[in-house]
PDB file of N, CA and C in Angstrom:
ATOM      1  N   UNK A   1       4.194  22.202  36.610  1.00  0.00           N
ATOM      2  CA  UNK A   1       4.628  20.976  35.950  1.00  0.00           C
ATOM      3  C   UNK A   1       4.368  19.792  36.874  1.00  0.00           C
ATOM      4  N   UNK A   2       4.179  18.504  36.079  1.00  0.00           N
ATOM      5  CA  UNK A   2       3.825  17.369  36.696  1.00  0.00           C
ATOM      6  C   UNK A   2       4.361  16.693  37.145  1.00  0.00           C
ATOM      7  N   UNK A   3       4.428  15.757  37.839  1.00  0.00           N
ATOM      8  CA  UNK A   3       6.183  14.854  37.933  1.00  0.00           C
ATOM      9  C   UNK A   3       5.557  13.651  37.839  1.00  0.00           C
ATOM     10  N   UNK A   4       6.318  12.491  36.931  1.00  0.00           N
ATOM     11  CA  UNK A   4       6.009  11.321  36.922  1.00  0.00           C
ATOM     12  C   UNK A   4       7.678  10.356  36.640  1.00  0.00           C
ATOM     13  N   UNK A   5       8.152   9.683  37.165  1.00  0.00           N
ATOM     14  CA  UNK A   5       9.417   8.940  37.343  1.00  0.00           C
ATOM     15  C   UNK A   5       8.719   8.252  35.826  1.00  0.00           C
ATOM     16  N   UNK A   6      10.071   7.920  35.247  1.00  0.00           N
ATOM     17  CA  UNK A   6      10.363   6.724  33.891  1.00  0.00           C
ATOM     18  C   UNK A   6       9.183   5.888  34.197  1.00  0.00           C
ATOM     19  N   UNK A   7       9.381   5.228  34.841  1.00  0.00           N
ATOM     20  CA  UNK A   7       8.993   3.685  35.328  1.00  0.00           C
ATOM     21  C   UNK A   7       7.429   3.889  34.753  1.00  0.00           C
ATOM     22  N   UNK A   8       6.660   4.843  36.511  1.00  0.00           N
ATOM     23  CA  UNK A   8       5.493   4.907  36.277  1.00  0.00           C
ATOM     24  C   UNK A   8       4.806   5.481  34.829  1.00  0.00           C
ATOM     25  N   UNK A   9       5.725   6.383  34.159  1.00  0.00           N
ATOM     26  CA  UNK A   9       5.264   7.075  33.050  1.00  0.00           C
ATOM     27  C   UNK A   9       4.988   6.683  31.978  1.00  0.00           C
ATOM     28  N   UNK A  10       5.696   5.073  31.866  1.00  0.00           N
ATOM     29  CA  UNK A  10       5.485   4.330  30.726  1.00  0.00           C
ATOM     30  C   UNK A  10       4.563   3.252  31.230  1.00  0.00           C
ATOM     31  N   UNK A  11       4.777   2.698  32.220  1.00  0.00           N
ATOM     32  CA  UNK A  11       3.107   1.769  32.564  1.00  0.00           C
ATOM     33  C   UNK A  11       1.783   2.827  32.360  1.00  0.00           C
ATOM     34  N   UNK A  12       2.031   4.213  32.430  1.00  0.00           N
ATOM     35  CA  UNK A  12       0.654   5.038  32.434  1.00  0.00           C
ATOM     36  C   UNK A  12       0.286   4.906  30.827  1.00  0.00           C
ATOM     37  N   UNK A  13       1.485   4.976  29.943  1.00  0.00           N
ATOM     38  CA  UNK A  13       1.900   4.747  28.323  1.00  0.00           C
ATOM     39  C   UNK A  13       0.869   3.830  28.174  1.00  0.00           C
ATOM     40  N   UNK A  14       1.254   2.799  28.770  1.00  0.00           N
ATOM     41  CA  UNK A  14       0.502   1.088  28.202  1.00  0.00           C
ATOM     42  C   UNK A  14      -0.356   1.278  28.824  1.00  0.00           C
ATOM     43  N   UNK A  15      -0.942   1.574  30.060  1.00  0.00           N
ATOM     44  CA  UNK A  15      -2.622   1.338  30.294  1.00  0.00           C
ATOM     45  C   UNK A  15      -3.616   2.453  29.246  1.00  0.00           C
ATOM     46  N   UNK A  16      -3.216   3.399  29.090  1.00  0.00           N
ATOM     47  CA  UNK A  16      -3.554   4.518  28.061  1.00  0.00           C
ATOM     48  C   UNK A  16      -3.760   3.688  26.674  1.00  0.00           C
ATOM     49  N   UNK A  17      -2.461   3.073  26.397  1.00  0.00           N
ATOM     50  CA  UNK A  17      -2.536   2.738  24.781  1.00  0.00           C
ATOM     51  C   UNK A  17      -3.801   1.137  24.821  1.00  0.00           C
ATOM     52  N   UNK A  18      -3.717   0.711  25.956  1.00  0.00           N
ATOM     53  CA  UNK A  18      -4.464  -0.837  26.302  1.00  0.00           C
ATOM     54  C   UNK A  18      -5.791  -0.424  26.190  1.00  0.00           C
ATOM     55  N   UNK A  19      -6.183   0.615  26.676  1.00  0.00           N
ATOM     56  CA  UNK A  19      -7.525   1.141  26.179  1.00  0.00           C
ATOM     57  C   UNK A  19      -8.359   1.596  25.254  1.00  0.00           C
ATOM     58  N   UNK A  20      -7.323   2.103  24.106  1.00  0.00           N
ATOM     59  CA  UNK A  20      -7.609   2.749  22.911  1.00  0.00           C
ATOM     60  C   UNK A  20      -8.511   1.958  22.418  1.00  0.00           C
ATOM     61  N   UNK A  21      -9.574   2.128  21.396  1.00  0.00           N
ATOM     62  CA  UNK A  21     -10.442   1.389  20.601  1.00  0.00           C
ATOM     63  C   UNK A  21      -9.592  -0.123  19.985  1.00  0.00           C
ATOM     64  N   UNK A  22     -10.245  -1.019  19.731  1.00  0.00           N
ATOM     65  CA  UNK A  22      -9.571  -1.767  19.032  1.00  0.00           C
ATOM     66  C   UNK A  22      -9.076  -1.923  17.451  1.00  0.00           C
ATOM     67  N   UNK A  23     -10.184  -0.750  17.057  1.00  0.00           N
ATOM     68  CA  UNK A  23     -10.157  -0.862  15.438  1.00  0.00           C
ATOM     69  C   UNK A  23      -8.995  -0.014  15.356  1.00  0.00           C
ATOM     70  N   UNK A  24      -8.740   0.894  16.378  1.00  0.00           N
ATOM     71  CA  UNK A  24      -7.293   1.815  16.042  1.00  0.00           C
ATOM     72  C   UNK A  24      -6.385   1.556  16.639  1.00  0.00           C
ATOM     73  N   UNK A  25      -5.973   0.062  17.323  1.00  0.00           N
ATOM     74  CA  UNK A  25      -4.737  -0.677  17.562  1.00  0.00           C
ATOM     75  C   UNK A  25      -4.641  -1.891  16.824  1.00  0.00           C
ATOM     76  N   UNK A  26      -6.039  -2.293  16.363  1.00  0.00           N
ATOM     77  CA  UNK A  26      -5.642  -3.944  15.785  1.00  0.00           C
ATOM     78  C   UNK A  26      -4.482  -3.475  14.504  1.00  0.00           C
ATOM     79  N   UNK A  27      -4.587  -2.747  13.639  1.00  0.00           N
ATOM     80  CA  UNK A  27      -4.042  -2.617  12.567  1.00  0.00           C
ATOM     81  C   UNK A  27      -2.125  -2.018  12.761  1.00  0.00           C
ATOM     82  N   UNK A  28      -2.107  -1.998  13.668  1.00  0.00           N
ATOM     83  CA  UNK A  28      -0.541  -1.415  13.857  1.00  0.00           C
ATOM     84  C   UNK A  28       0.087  -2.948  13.756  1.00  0.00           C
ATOM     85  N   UNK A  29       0.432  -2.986  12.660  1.00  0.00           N
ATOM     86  CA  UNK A  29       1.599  -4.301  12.098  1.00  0.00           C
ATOM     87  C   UNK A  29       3.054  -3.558  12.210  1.00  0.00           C
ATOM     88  N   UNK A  30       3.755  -4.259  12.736  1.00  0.00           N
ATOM     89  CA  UNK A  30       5.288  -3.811  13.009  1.00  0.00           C
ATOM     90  C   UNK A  30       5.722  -2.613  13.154  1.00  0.00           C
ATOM     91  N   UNK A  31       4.488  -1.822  14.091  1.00  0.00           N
ATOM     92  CA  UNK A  31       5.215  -0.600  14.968  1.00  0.00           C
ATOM     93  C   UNK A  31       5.824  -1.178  16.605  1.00  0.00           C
ATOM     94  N   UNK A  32       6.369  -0.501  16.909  1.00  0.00           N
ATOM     95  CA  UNK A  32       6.804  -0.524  18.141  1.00  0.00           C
ATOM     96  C   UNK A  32       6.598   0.584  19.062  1.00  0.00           C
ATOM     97  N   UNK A  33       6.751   0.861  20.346  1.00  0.00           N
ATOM     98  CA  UNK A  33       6.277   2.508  20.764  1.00  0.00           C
ATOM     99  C   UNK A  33       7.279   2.420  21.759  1.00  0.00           C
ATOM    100  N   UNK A  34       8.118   3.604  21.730  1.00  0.00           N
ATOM    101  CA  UNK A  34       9.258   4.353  22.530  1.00  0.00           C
ATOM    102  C   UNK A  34       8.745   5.123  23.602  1.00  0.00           C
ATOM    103  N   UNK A  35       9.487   5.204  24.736  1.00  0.00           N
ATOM    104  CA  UNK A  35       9.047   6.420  25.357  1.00  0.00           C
ATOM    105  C   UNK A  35      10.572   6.803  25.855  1.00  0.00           C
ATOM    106  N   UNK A  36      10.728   8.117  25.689  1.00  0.00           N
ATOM    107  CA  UNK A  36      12.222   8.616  25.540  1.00  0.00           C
ATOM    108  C   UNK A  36      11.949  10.097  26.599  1.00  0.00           C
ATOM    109  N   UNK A  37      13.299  10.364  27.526  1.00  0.00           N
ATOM    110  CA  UNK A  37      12.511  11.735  28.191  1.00  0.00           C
ATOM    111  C   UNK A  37      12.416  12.990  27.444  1.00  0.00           C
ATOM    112  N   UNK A  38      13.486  13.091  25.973  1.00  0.00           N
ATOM    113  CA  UNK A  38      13.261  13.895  25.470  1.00  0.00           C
ATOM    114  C   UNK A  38      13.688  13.636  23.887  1.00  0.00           C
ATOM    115  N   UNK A  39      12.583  14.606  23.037  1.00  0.00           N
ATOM    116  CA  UNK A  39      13.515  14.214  21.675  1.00  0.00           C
ATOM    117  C   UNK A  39      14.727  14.553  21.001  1.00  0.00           C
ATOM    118  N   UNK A  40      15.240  14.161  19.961  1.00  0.00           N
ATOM    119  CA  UNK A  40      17.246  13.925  19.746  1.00  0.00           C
ATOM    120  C   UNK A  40      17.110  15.446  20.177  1.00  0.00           C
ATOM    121  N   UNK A  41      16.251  16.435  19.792  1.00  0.00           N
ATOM    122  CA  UNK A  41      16.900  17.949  20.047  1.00  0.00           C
ATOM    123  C   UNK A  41      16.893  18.423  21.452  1.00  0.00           C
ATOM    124  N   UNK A  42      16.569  17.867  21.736  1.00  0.00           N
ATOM    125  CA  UNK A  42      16.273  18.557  23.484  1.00  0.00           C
ATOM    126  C   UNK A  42      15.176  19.505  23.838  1.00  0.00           C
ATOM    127  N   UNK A  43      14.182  19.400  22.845  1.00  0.00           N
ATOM    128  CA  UNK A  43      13.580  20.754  23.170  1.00  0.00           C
ATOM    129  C   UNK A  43      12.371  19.703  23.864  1.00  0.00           C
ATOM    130  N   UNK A  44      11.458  20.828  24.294  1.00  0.00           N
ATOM    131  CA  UNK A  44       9.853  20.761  25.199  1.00  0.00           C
ATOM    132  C   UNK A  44       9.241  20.776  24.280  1.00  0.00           C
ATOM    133  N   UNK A  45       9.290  21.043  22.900  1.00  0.00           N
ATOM    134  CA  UNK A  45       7.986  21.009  22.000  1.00  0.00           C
ATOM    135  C   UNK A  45       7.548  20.098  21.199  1.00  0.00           C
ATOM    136  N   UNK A  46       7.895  18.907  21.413  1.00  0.00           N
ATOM    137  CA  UNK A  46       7.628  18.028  20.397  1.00  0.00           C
ATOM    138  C   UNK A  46       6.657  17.043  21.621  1.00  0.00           C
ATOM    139  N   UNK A  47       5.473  16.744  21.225  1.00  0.00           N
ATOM    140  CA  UNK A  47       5.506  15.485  22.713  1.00  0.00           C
ATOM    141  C   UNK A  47       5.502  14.177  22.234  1.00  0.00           C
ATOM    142  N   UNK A  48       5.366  13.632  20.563  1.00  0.00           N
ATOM    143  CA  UNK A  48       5.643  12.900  19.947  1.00  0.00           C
ATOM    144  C   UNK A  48       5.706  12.403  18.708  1.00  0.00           C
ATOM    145  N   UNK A  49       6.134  11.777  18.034  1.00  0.00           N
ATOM    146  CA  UNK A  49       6.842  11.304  16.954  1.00  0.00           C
ATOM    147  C   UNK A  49       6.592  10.227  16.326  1.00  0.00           C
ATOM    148  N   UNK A  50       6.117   9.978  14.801  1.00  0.00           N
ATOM    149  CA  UNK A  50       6.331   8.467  14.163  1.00  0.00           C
ATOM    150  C   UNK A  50       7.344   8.708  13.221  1.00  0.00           C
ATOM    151  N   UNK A  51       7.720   7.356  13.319  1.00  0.00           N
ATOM    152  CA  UNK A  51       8.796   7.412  12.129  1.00  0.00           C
ATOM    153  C   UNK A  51       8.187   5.713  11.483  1.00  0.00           C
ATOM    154  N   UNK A  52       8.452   6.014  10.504  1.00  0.00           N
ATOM    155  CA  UNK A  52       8.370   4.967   9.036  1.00  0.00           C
ATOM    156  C   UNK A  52       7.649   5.490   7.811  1.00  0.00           C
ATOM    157  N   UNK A  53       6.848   4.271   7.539  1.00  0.00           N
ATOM    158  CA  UNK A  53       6.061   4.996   6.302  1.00  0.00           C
ATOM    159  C   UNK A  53       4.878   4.429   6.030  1.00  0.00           C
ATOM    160  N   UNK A  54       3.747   5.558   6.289  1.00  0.00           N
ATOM    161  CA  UNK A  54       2.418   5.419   6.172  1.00  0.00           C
ATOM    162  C   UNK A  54       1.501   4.492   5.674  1.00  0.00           C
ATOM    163  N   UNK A  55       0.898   3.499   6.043  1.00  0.00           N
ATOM    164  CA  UNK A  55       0.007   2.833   5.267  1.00  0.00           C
ATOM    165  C   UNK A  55      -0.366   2.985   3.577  1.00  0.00           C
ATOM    166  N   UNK A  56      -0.654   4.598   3.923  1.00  0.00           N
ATOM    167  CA  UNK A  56      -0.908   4.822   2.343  1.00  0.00           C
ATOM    168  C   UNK A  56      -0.201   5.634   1.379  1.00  0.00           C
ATOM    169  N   UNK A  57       1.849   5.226   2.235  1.00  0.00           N
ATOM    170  CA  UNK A  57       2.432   5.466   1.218  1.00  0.00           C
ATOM    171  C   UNK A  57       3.255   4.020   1.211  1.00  0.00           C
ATOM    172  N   UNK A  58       2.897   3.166   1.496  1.00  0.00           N
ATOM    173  CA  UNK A  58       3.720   1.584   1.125  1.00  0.00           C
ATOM    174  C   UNK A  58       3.060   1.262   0.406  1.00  0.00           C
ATOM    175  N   UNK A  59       4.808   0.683  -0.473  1.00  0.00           N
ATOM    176  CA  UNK A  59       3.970  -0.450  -1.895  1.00  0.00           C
ATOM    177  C   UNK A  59       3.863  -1.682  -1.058  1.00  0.00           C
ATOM    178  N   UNK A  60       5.185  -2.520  -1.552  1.00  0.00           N
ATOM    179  CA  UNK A  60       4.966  -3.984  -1.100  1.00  0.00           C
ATOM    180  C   UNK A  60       5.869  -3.802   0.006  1.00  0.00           C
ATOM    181  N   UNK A  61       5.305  -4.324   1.183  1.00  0.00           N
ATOM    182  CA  UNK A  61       5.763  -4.345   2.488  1.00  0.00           C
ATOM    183  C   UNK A  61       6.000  -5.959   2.855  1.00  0.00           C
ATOM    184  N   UNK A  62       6.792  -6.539   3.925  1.00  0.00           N
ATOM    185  CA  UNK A  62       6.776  -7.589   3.717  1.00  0.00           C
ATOM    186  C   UNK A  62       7.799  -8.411   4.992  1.00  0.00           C
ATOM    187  N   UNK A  63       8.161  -9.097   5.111  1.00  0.00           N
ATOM    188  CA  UNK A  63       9.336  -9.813   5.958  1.00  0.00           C
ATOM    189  C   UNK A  63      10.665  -9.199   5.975  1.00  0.00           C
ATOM    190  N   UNK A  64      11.347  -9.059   6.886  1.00  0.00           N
ATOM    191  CA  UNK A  64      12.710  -8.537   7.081  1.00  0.00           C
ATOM    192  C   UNK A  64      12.650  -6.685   6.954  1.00  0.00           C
ATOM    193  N   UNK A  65      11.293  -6.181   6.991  1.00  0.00           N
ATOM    194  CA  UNK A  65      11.551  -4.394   7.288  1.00  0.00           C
ATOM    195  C   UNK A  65      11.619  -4.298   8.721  1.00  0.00           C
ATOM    196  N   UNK A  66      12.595  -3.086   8.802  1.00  0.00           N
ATOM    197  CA  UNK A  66      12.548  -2.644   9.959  1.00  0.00           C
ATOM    198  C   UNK A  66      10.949  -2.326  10.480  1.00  0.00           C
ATOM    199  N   UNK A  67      10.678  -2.298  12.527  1.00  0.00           N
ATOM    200  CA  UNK A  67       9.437  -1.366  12.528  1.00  0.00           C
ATOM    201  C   UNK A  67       9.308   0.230  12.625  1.00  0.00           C
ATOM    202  N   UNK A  68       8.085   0.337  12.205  1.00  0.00           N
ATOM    203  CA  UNK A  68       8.036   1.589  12.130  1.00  0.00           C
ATOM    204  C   UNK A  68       7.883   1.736  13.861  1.00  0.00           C
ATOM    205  N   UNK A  69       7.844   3.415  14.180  1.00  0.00           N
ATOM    206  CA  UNK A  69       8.120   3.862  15.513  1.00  0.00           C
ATOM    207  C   UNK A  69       7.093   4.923  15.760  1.00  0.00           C
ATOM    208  N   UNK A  70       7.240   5.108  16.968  1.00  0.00           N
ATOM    209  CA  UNK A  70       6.492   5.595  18.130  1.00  0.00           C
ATOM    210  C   UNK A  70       6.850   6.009  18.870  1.00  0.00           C
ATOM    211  N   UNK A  71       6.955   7.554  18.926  1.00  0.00           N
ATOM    212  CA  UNK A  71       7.791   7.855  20.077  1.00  0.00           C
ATOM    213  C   UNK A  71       7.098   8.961  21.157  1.00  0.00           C
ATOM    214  N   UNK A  72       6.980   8.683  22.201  1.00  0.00           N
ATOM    215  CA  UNK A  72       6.326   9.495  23.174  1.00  0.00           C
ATOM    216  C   UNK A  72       7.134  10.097  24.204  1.00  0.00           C
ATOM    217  N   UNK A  73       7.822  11.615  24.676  1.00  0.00           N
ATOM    218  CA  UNK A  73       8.250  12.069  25.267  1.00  0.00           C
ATOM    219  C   UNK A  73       7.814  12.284  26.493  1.00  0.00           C
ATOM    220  N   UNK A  74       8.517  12.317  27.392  1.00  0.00           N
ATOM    221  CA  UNK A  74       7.679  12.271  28.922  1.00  0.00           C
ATOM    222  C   UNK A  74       8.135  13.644  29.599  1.00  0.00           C
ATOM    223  N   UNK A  75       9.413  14.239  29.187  1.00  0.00           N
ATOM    224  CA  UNK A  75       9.281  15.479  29.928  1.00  0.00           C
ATOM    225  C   UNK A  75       8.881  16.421  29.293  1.00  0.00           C
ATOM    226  N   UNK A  76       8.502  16.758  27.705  1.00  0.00           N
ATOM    227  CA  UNK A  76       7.511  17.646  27.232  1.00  0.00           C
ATOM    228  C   UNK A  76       6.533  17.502  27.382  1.00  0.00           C
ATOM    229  N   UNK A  77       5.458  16.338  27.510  1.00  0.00           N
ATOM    230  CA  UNK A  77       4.675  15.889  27.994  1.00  0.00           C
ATOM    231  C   UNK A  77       3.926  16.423  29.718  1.00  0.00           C
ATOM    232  N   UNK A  78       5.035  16.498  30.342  1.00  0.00           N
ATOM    233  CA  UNK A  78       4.852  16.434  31.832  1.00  0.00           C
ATOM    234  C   UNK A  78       5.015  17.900  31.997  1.00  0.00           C
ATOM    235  N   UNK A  79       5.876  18.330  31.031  1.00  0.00           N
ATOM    236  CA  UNK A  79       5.836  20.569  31.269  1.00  0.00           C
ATOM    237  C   UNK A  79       4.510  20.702  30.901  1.00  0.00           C
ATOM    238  N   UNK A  80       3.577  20.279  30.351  1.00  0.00           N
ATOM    239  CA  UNK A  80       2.213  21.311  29.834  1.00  0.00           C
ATOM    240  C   UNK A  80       1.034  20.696  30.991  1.00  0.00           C
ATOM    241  N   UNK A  81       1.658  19.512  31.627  1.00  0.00           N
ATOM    242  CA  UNK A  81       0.368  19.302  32.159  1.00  0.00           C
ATOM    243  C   UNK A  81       0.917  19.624  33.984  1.00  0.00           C
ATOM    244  N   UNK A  82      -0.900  19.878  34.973  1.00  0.00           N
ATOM    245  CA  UNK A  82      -0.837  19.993  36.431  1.00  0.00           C
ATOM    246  C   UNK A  82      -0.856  18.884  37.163  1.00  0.00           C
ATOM    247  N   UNK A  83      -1.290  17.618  36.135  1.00  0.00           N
ATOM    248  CA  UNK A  83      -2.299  16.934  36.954  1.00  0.00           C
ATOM    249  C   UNK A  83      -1.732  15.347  36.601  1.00  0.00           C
ATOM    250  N   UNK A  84      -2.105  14.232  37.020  1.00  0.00           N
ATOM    251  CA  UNK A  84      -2.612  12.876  36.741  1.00  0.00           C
ATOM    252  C   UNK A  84      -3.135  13.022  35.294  1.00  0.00           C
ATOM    253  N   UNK A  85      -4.732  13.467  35.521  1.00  0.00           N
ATOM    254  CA  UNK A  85      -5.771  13.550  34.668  1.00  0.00           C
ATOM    255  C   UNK A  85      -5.416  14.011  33.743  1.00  0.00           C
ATOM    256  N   UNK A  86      -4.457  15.083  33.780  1.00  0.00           N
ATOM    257  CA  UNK A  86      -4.669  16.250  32.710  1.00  0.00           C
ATOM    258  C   UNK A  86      -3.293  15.332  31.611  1.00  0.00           C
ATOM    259  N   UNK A  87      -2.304  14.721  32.221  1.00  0.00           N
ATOM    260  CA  UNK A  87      -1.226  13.927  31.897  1.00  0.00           C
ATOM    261  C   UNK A  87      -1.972  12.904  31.026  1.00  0.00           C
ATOM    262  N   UNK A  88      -2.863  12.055  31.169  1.00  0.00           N
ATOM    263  CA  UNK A  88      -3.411  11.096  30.603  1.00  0.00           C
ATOM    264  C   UNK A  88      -4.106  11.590  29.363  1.00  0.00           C
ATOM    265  N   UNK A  89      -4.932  12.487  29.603  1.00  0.00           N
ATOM    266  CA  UNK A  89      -5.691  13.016  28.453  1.00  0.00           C
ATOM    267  C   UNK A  89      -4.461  13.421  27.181  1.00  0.00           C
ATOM    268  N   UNK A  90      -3.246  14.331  27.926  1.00  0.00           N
ATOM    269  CA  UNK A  90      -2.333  14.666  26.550  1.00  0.00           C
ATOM    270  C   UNK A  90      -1.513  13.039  26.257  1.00  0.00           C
ATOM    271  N   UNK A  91      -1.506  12.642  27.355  1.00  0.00           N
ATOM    272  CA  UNK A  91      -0.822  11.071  26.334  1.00  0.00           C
ATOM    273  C   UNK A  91      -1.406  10.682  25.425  1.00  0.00           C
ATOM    274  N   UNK A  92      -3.249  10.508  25.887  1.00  0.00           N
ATOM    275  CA  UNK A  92      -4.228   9.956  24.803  1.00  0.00           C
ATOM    276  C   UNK A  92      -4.512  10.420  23.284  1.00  0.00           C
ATOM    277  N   UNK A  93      -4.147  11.848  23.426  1.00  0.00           N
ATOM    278  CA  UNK A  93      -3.993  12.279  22.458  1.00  0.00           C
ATOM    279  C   UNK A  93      -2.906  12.511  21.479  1.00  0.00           C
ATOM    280  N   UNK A  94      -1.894  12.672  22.443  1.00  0.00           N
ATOM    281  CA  UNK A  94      -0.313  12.161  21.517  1.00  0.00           C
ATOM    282  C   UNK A  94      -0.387  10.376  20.585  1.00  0.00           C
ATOM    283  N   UNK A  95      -0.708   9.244  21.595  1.00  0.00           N
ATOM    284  CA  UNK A  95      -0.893   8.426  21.095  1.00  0.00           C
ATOM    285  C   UNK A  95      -1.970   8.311  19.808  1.00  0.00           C
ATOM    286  N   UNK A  96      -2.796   9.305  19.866  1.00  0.00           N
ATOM    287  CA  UNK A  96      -4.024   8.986  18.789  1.00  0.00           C
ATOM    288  C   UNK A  96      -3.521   9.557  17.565  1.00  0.00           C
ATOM    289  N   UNK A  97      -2.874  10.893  17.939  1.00  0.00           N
ATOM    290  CA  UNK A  97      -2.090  11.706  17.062  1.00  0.00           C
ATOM    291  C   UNK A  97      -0.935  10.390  16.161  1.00  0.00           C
ATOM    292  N   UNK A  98      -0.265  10.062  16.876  1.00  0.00           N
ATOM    293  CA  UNK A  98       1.170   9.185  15.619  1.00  0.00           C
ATOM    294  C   UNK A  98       0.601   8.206  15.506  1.00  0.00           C
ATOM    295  N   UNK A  99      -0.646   7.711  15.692  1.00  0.00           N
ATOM    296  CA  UNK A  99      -1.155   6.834  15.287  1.00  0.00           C
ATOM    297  C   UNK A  99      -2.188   6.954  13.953  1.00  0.00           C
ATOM    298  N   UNK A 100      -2.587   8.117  13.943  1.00  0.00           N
ATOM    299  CA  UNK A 100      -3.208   8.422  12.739  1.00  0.00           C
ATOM    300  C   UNK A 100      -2.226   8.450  11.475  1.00  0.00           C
ATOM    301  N   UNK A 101      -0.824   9.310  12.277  1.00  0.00           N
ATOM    302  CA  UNK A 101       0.036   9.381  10.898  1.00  0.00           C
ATOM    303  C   UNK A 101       0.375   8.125  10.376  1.00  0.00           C
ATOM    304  N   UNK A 102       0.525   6.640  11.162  1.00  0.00           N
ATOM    305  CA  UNK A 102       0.633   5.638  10.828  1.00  0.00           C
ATOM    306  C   UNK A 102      -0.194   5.479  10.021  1.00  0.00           C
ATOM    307  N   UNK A 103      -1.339   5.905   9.822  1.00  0.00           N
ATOM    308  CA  UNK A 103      -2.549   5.449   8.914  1.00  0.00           C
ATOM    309  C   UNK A 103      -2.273   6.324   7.562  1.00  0.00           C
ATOM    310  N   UNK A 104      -1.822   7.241   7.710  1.00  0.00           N
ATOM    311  CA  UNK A 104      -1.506   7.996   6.749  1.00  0.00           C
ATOM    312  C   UNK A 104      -2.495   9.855   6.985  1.00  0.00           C
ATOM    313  N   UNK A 105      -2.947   9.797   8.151  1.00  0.00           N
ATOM    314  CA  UNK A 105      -3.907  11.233   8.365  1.00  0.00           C
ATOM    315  C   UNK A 105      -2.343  12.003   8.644  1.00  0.00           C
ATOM    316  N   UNK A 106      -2.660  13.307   7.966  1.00  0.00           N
ATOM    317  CA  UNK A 106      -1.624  14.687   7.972  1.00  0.00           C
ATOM    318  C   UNK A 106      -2.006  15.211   9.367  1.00  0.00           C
ATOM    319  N   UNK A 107      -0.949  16.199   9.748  1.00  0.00           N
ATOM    320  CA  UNK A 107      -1.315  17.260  10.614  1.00  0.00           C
ATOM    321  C   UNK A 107      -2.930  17.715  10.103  1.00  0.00           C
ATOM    322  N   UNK A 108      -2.847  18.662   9.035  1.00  0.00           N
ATOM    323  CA  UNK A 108      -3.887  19.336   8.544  1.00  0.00           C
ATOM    324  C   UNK A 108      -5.076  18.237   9.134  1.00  0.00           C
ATOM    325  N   UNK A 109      -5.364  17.375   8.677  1.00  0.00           N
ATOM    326  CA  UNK A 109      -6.929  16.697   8.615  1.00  0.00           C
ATOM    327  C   UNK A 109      -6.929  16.543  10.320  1.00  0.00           C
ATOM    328  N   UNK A 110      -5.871  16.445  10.853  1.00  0.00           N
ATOM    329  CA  UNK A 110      -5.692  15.865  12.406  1.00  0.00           C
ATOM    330  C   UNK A 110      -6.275  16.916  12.750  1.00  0.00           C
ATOM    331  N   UNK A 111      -5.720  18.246  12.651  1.00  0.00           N
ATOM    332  CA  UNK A 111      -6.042  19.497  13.002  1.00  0.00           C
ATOM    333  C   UNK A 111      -7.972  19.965  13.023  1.00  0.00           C
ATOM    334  N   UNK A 112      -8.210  19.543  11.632  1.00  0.00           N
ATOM    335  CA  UNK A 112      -9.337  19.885  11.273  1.00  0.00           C
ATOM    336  C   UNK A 112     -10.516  18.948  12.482  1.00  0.00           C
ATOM    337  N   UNK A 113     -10.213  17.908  12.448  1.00  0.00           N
ATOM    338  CA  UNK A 113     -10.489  17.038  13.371  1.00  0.00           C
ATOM    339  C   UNK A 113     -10.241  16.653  14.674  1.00  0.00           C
ATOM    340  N   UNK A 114      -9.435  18.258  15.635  1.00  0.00           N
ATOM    341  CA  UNK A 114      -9.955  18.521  16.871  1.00  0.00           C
ATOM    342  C   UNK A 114      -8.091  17.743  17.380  1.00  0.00           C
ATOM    343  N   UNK A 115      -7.180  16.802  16.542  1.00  0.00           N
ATOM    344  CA  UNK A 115      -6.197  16.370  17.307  1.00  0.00           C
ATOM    345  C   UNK A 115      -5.059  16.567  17.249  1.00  0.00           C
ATOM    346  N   UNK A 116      -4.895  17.794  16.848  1.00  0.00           N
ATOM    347  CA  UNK A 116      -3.768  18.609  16.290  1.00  0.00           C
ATOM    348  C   UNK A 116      -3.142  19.355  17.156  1.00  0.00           C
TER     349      UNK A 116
END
């Protein structure tokens, strides 16, 4: 297992997410992104989470909704990986992962498509 303190683990969050393509960050309207050490259950298996509702299941969206969420765990996260490197790559892919569901992509198609 890896060790990375709060602090550094979420600046690694934002330089990770600062890099992503632009066509798959410009469009995140009123998400926000969490980083929590573990999720409400306590377990190691989740490494992250969206909550709201999908692009392509909103009708009329508009002023005064809550944002939707983002949540990235850092000590399930940090049990699967050895490394720096190896830490960044599963963030990149956690982040790409609840970011698709924001778009409305399922597990299944994520899956089919290598980010599952």
């Amino acid at each position: 297992m890896f060790d990375l303190d709060a602090d550094k683990f979420e600046a690694l969050v934002g330089e990770i997410f600062d890099d992503l393509p632009d066509d798959m960050v410009d469009g995140l309207d009123n998400v926000v992104i969490v980083i929590d050490d573990l999720p409400e259950d306590g377990s190691l298996d989740l490494l992250g989470l969206y909550t709201g509702v999908a692009l392509t299941d909103r009708g009329q969206y508009g002023f005064g909704e809550l944002p939707d969420m983002i949540s990235i765990y850092r000590l399930p996260l940090l049990s699967i990986v050895e490394s720096e490197d190896e830490l960044r790559e599963q963030v990149r892919i956690t982040l790409v992962h609840e970011i698709a569901h924001f778009y409305g992509i399922g597990d299944d198609e994520l899956h089919s498509l290598g980010w599952g």
